[in-house]
C-alpha atoms as a PDB file:
ATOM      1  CA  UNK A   1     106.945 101.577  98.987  1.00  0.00           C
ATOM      2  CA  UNK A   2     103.783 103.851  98.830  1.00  0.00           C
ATOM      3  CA  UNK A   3     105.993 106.687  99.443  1.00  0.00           C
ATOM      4  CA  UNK A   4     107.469 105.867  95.665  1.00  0.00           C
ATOM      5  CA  UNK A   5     104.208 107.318  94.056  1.00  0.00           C
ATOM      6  CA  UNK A   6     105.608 110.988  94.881  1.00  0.00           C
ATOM      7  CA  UNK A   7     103.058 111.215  97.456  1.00  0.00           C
ATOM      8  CA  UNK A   8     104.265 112.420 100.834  1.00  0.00           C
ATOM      9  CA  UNK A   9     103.103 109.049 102.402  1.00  0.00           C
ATOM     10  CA  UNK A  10     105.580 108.814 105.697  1.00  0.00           C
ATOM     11  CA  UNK A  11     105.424 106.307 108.513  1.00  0.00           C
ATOM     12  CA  UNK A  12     104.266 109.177 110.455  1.00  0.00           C
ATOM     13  CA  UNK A  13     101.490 110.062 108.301  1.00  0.00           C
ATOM     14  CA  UNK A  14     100.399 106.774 108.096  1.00  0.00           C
ATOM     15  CA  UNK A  15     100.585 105.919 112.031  1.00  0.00           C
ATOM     16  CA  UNK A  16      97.996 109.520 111.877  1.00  0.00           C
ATOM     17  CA  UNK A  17      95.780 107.594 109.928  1.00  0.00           C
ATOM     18  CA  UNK A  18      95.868 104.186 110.742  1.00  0.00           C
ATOM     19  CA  UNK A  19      97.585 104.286 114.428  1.00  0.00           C
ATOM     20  CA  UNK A  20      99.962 101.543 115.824  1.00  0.00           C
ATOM     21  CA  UNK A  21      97.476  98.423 114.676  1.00  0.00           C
ATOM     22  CA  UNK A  22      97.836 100.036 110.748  1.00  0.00           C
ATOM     23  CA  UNK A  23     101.531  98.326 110.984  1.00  0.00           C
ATOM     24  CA  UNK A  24     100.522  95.063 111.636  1.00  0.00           C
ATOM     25  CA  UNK A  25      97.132  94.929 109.997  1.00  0.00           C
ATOM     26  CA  UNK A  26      96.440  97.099 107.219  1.00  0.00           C
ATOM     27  CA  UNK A  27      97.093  94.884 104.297  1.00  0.00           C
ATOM     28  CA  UNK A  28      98.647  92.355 106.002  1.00  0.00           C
ATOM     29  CA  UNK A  29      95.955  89.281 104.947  1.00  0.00           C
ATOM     30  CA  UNK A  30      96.708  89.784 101.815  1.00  0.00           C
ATOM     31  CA  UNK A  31     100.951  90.743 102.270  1.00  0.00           C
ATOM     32  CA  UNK A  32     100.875  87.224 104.480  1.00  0.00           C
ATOM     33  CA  UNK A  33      99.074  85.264 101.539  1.00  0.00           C
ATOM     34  CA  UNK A  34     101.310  86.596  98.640  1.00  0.00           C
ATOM     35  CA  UNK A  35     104.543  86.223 101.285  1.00  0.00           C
ATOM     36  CA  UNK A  36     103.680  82.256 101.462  1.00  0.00           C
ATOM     37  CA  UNK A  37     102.569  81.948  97.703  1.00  0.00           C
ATOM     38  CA  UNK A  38     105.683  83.947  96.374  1.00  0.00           C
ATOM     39  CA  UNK A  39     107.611  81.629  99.011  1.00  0.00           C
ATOM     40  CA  UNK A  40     106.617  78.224  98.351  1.00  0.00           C
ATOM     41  CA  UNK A  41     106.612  78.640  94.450  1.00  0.00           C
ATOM     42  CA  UNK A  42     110.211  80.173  94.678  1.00  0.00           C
ATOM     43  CA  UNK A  43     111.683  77.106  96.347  1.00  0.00           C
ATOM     44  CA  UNK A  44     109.524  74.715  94.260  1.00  0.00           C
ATOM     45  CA  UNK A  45     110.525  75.693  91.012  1.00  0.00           C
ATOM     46  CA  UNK A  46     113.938  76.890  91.302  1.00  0.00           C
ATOM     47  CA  UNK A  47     115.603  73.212  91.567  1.00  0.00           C
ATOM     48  CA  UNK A  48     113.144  72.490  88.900  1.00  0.00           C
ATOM     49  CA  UNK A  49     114.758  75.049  86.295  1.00  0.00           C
ATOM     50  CA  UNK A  50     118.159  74.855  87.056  1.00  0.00           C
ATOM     51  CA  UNK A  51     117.827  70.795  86.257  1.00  0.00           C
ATOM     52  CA  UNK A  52     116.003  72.257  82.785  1.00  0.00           C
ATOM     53  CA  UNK A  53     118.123  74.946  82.112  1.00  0.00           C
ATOM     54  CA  UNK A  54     121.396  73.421  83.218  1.00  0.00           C
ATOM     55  CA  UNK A  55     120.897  69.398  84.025  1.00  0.00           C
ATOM     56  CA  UNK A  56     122.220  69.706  87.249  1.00  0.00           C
ATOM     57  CA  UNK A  57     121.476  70.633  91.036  1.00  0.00           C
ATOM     58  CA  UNK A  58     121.670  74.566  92.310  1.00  0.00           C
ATOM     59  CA  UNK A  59     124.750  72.843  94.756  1.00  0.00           C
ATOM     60  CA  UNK A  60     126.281  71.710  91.292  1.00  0.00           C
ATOM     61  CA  UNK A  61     125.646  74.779  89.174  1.00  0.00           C
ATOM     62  CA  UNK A  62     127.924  77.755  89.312  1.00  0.00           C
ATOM     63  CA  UNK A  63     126.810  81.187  90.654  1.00  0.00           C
ATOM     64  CA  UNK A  64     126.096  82.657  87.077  1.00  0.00           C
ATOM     65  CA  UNK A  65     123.717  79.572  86.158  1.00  0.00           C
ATOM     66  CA  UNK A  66     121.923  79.568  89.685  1.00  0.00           C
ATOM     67  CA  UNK A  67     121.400  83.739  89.169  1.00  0.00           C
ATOM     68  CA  UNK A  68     119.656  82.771  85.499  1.00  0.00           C
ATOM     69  CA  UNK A  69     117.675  79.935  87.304  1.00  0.00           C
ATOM     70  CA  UNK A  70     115.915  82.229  89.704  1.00  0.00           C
ATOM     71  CA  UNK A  71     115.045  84.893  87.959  1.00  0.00           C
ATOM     72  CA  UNK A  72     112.844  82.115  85.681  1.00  0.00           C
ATOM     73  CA  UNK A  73     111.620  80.398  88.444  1.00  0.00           C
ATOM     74  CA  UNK A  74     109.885  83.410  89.624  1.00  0.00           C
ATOM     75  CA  UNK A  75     107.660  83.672  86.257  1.00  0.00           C
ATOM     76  CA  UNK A  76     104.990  81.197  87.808  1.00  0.00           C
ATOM     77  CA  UNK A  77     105.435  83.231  91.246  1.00  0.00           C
ATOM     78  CA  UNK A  78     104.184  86.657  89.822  1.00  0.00           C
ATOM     79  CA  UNK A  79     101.348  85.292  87.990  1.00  0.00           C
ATOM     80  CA  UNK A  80     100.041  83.842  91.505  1.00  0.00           C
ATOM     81  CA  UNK A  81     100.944  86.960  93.804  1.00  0.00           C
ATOM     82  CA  UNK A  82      99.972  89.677  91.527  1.00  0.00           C
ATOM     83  CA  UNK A  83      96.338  90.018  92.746  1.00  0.00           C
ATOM     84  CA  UNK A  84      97.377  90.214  96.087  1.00  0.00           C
ATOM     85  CA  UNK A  85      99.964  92.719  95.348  1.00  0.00           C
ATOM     86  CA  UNK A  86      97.628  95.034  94.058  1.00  0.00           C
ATOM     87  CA  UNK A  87      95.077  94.566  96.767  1.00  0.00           C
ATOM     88  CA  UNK A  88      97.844  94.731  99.382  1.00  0.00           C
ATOM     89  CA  UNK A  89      99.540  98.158  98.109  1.00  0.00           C
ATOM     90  CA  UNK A  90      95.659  99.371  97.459  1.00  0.00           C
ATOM     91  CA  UNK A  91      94.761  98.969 101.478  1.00  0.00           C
ATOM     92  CA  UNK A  92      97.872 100.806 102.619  1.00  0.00           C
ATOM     93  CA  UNK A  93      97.296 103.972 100.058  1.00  0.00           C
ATOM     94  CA  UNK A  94      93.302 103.685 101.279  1.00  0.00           C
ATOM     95  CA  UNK A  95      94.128 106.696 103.450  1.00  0.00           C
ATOM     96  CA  UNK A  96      90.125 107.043 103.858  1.00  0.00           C
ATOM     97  CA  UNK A  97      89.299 103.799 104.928  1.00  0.00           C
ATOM     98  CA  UNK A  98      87.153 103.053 101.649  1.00  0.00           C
ATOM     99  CA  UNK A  99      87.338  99.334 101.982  1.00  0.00           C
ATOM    100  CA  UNK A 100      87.861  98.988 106.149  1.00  0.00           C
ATOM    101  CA  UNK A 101      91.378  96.850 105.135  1.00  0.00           C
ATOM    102  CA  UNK A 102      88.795  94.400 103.377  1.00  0.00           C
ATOM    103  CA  UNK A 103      91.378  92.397 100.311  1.00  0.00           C
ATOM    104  CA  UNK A 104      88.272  91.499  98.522  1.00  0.00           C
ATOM    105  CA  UNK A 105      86.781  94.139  98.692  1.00  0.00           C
ATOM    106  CA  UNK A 106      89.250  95.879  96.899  1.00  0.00           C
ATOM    107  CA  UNK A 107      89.869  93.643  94.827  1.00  0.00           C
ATOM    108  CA  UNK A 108      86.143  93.624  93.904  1.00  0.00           C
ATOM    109  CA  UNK A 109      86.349  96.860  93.006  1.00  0.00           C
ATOM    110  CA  UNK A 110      89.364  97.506  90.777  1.00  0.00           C
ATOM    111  CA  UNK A 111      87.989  94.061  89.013  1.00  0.00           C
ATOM    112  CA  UNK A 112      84.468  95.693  88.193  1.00  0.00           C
ATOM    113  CA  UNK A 113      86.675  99.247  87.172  1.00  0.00           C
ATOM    114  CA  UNK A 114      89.102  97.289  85.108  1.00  0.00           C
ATOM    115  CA  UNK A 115      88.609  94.298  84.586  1.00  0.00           C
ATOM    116  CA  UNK A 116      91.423  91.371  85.163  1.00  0.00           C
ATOM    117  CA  UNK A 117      93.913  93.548  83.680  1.00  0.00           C
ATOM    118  CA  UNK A 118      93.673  96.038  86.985  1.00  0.00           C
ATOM    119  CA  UNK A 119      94.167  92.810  89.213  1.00  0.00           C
ATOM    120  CA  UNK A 120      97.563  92.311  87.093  1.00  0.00           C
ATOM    121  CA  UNK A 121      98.498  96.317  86.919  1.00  0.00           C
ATOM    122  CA  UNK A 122     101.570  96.661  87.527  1.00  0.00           C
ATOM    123  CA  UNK A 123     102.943  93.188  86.977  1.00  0.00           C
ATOM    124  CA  UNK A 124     106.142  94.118  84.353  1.00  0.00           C
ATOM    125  CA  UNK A 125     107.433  95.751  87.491  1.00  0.00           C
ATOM    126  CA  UNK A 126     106.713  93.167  89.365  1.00  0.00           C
ATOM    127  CA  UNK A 127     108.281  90.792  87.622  1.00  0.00           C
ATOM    128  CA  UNK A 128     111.223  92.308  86.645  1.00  0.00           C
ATOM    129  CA  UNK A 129     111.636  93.238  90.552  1.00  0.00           C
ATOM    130  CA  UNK A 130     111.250  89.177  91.300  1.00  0.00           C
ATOM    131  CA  UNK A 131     113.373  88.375  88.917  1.00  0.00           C
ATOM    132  CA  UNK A 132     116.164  90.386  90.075  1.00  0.00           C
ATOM    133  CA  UNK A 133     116.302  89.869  93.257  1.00  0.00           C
ATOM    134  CA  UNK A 134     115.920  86.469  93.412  1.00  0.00           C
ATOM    135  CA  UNK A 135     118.627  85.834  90.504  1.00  0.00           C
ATOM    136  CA  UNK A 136     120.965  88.121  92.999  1.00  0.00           C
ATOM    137  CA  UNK A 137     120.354  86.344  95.727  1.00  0.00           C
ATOM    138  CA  UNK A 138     120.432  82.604  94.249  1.00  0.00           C
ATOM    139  CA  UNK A 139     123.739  84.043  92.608  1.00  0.00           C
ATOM    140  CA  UNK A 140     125.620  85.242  95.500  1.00  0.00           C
ATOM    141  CA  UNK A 141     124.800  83.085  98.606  1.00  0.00           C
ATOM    142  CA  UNK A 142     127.265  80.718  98.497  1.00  0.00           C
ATOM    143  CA  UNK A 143     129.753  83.132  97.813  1.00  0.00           C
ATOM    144  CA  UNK A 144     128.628  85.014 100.930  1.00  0.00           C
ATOM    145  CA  UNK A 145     128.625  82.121 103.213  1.00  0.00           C
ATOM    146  CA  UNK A 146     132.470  80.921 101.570  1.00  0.00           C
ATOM    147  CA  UNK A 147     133.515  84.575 102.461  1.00  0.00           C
ATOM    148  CA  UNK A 148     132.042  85.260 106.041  1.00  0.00           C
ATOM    149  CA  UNK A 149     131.096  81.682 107.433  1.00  0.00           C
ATOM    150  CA  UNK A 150     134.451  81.002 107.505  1.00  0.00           C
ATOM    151  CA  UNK A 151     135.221  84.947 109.359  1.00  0.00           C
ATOM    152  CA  UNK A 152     132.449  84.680 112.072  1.00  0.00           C
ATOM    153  CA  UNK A 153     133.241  81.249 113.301  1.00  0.00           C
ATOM    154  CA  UNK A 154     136.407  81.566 113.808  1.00  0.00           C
ATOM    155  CA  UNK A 155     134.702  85.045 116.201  1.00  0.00           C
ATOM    156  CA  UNK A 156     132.354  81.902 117.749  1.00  0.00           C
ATOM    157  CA  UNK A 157     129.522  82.198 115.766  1.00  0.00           C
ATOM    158  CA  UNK A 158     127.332  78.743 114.970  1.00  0.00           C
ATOM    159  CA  UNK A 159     126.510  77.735 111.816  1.00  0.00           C
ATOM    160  CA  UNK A 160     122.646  78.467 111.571  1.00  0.00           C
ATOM    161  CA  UNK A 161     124.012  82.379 113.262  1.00  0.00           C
ATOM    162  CA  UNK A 162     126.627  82.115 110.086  1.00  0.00           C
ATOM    163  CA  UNK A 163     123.978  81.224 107.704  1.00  0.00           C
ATOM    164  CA  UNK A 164     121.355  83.891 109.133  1.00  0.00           C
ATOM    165  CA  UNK A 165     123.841  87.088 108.607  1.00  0.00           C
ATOM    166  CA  UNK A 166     125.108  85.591 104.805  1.00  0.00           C
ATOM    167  CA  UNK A 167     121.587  85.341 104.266  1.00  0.00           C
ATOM    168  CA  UNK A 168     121.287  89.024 105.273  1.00  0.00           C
ATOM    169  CA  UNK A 169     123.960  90.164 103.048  1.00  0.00           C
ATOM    170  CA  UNK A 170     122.767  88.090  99.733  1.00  0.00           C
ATOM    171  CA  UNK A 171     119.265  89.625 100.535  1.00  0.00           C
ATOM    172  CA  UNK A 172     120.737  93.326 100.763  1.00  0.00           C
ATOM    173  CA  UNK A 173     122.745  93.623  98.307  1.00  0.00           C
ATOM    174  CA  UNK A 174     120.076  91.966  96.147  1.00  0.00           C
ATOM    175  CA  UNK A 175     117.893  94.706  96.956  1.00  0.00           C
ATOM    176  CA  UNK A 176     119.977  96.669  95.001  1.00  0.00           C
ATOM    177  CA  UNK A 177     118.568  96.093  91.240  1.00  0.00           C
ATOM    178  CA  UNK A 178     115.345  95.154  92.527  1.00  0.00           C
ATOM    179  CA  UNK A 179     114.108  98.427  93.696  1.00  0.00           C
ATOM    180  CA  UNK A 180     113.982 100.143  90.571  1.00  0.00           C
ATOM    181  CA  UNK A 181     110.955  97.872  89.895  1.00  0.00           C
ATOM    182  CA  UNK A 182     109.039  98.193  92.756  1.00  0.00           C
ATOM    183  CA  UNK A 183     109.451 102.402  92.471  1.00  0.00           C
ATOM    184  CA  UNK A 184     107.943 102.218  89.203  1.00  0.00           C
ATOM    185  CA  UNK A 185     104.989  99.272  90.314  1.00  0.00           C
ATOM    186  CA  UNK A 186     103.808 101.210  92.596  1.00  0.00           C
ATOM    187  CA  UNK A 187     103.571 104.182  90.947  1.00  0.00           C
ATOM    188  CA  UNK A 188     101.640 102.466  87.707  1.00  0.00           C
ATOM    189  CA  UNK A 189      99.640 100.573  90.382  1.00  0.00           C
ATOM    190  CA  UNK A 190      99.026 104.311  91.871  1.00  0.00           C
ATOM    191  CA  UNK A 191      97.534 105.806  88.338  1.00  0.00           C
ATOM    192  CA  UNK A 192      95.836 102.606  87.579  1.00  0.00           C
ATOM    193  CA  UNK A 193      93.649 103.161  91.043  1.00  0.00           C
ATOM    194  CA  UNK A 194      92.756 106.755  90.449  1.00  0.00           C
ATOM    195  CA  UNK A 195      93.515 107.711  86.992  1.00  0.00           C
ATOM    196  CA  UNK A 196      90.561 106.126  85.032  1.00  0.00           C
ATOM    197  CA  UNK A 197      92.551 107.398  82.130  1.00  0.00           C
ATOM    198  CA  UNK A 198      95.012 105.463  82.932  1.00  0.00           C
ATOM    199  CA  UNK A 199      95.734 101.859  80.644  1.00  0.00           C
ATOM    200  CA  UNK A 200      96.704  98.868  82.700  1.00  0.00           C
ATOM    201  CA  UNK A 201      98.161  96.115  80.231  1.00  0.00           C
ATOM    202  CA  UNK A 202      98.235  93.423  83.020  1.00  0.00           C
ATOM    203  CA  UNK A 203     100.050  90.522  81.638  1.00  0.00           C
ATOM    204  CA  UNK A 204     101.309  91.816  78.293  1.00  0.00           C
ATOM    205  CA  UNK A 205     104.729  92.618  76.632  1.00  0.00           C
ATOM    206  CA  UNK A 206     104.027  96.328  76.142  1.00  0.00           C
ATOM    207  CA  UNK A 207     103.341  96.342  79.964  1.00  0.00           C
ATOM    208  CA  UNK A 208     107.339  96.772  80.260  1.00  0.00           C
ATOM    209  CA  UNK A 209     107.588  99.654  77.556  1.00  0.00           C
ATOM    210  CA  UNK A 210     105.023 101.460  79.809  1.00  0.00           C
ATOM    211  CA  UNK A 211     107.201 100.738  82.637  1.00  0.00           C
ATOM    212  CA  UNK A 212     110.064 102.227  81.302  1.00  0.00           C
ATOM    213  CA  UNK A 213     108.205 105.141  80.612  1.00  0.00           C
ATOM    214  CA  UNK A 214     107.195 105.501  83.824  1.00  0.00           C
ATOM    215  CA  UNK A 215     110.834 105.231  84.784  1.00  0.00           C
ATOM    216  CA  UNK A 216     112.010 107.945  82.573  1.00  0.00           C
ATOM    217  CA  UNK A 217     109.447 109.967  83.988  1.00  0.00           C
ATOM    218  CA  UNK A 218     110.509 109.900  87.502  1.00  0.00           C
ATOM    219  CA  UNK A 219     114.488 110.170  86.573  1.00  0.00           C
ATOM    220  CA  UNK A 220     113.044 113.350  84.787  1.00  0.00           C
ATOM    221  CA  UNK A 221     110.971 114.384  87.604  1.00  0.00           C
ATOM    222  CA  UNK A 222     113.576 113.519  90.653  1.00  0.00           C
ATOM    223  CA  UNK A 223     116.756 112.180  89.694  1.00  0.00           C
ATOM    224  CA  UNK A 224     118.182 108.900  89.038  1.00  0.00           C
ATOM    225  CA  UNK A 225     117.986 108.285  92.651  1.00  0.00           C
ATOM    226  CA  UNK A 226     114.502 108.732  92.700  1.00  0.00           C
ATOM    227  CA  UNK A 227     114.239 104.480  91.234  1.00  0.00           C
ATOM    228  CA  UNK A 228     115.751 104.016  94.862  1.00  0.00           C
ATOM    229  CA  UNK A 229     112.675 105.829  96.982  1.00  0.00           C
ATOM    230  CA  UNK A 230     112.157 103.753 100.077  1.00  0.00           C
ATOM    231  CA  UNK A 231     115.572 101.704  99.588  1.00  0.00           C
ATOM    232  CA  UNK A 232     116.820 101.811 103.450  1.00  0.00           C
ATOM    233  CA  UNK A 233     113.450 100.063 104.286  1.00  0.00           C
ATOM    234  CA  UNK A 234     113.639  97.762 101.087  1.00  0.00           C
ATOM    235  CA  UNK A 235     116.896  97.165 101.677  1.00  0.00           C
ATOM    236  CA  UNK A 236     116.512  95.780 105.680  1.00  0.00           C
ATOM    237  CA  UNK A 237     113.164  94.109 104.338  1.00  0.00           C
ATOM    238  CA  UNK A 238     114.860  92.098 102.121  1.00  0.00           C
ATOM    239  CA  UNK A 239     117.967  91.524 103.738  1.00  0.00           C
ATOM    240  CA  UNK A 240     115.959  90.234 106.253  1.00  0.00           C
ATOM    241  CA  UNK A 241     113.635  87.941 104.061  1.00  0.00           C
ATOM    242  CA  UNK A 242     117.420  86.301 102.737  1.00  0.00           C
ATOM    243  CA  UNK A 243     118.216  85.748 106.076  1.00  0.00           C
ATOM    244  CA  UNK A 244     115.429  84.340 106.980  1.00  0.00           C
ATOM    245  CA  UNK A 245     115.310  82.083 104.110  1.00  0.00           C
ATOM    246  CA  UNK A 246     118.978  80.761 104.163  1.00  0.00           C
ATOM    247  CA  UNK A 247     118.344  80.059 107.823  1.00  0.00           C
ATOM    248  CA  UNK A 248     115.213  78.339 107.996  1.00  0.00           C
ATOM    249  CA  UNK A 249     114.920  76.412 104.375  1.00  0.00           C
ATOM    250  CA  UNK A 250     117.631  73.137 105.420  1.00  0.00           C
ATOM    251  CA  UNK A 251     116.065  73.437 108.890  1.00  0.00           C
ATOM    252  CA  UNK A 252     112.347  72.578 107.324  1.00  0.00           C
ATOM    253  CA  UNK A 253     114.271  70.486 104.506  1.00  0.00           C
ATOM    254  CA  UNK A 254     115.752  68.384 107.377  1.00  0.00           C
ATOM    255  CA  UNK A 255     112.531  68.532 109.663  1.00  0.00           C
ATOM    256  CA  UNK A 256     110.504  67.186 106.463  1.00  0.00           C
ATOM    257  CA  UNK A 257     112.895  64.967 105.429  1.00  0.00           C
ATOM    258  CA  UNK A 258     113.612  66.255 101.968  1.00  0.00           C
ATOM    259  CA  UNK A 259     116.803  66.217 100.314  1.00  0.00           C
ATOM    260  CA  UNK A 260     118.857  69.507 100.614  1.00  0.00           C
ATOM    261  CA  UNK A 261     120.170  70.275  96.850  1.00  0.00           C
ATOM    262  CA  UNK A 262     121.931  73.904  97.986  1.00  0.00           C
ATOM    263  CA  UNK A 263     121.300  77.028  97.093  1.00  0.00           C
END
């Protein structure tokens, strides 16, 4: 998502800098932490707010409910991962090697420059990204797994195969409405790094009006389809995380012994 600041910032460029390690190590402490965090808090509070929003289980709640459900359960999410977005999308745009891929260190730094607001920069984006795409997916699951589950067995696919590509396609097409908000995040997290003109609100309301500023700016600049820079990478990224999560979430359920309430 670098590549969404306007910057020519290519996988090429980047393997020029960084070399074949960069792809597996240059902000991947922190990327691994915020994964996890973002992970763990998603599944934890989701049942949680559909029983508060709705009295009933995500299995018992229809599609438009469970969509509402996640996007609030993300809310505590964001406030956990945010750091570690910022020093995650910090290391990769480090094309000089400032902080030698150090998370604290860069973290440090934009902390002593602007204070805890810089460790939040960026987070309207971030949440409304979240939010999104974890409403989308929590929304359209089941409907994914009542339309193809029943298409690939009958082509000999097992179940946990069935779940794994309706997982895929909930995570896609998710990634839809979500980019939008990760174009514009990393672009305000861009300015707030090297623009010491630049006003991060952190966690504030008036964080989103200066998000959609930012937005209109880049329609202006490149088009509406410039709020989808980077989407065929989002896109597989995600797909792949929804895949990965309708796959392996009843295995653990089942492994730990916890009840499986549906998604």
């Amino acid at each position: 998502m670098a590549s969404a600041t306007g910057e020519a910032y290519t996988i090429g460029g980047f393997y020029q800098k960084h070399g074949l390690k960069g792809f597996v190590s240059q902000g991947v402490v922190p990327e691994i932490c915020r994964a996890s965090a973002m992970r763990v808090s998603k599944f934890f509070f989701y049942p949680i707010v559909c029983n508060l929003f709705w009295g009933s289980k995500p299995a018992d709640t229809s599609p438009l409910k469970k969509g509402i459900a996640g996007a609030f359960a993300t809310v505590p999410e964001i406030l956990a991962i945010s750091p570690m977005e910022v020093a995650k999308i910090g290391l990769q745009l480090d094309k000089e090697g400032v902080f030698n891929n150090n998370p604290k260190a860069f973290a440090k730094h934009i902390y002593e420059k602007r204070g805890i607001r810089g460790l939040y920069c960026g987070w309207a984006g971030m949440q409304y990204r979240q939010s999104l795409w974890t409403g989308t997916y929590f929304a359209t699951l089941q409907s994914w797994r009542d339309t193809l589950n029943p298409i690939l067995i009958d082509y000999g696919f097992g179940t946990k195969s069935c779940n794994l590509l309706s997982g895929f396609c909930a995570g896609y097409i998710a990634a839809i409405p979500n980019t939008p908000g990760d174009v514009v995040r990393s672009v305000v997290q861009k300015r707030c790094f090297t623009d010491p003109n630049f006003k991060p609100y952190g966690v504030h309301p008036y964080a989103f009006v200066m998000h959609a500023k930012v937005a209109g700016e880049i329609v202006a600049e490149r088009g509406i389809t410039g709020l989808w820079s980077g989407f065929s990478f989002k896109g597989l990224h995600l797909g792949g995380s929804g895949a990965l999560m309708a796959l392996f979430i009843p295995i653990f359920k089942d492994m730990l012994g916890v009840e499986y309430e549906g998604v």
